[in-house]
Protein backbone atom coordinates (compact mmCIF):
# COMPACT_ATOMS: atom_id res chain seq x y z
CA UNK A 1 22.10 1.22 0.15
CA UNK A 2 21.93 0.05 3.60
CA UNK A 3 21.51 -3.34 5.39
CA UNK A 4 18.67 -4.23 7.02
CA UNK A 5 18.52 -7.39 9.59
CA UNK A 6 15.38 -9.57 9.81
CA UNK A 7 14.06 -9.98 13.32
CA UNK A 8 11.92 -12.25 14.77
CA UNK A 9 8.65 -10.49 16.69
CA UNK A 10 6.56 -12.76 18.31
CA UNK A 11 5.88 -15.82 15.74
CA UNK A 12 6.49 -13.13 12.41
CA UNK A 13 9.75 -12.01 10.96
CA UNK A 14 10.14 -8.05 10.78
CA UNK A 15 12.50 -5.20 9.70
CA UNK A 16 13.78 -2.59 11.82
CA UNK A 17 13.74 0.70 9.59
CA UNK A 18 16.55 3.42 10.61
CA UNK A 19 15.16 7.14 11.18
CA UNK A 20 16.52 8.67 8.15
CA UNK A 21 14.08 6.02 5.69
CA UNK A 22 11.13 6.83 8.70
CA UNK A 23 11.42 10.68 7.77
CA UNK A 24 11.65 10.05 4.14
CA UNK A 25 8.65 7.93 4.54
CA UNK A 26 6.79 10.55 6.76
CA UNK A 27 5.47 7.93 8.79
CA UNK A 28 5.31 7.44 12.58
CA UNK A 29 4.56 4.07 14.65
CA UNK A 30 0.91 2.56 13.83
CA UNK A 31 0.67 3.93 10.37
CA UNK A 32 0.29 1.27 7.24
CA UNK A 33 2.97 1.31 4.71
CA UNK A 34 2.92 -0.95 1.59
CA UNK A 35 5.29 -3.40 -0.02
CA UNK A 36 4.52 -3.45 -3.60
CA UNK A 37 6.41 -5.47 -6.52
CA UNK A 38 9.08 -3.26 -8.30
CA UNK A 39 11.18 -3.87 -11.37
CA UNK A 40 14.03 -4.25 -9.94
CA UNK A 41 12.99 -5.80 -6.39
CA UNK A 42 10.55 -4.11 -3.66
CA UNK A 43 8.96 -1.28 -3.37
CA UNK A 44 7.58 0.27 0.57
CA UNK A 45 5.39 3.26 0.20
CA UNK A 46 3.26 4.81 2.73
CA UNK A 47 -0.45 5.04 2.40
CA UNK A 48 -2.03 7.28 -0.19
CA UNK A 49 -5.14 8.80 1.62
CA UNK A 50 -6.02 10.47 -1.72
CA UNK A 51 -5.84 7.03 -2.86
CA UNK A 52 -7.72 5.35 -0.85
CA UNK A 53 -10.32 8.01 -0.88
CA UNK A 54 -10.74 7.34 -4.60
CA UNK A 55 -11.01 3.78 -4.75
CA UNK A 56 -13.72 3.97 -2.06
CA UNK A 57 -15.77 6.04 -4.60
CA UNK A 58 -14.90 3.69 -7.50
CA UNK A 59 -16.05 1.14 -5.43
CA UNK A 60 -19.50 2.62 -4.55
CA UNK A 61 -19.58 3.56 -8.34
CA UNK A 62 -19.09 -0.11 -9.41
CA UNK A 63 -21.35 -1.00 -7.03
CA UNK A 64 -24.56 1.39 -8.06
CA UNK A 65 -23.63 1.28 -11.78
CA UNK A 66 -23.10 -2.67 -12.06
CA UNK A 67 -25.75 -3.44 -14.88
CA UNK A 68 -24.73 0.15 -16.93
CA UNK A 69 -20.76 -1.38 -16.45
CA UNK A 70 -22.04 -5.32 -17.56
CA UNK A 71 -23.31 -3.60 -20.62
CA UNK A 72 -20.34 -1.68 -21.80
CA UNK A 73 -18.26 -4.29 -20.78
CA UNK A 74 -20.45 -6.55 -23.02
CA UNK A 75 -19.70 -4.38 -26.58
């Protein structure tokens, strides 16, 4: 476990992550990382394009197939 310090940047609060959780991350400077609810705390993960890719379709899915989903929602 290591400490991390909360900073201020401009009017938000921020965390400085060290290089070794960066390159277990595999992310670099501008890339989206998400802080998700864990058991035991917090959990940061890095973006999922698969992910993403797949709720886009679900989306467009839900979308086209809204009265077909009402109905099996419905029984």
């Amino acid at each position: 476990m290591q400490a991390l310090k909360i900073r201020k940047v401009g009017n938000s609060l921020g965390l400085v992550l060290p290089k070794e959780a960066v390159a277990k991350l595999k992310v670099v400077e501008g890339d989206t990382v998400y802080l998700t609810d864990a058991r035991d705390g917090f959990r940061i993960t890095p973006l999922d394009g698969t992910f993403a890719e797949q709720m886009v379709a679900a989306e467009d899915i839900m979308r086209e197939d809204r009265d077909v989903l009402r109905e099996l929602a419905n029984r």
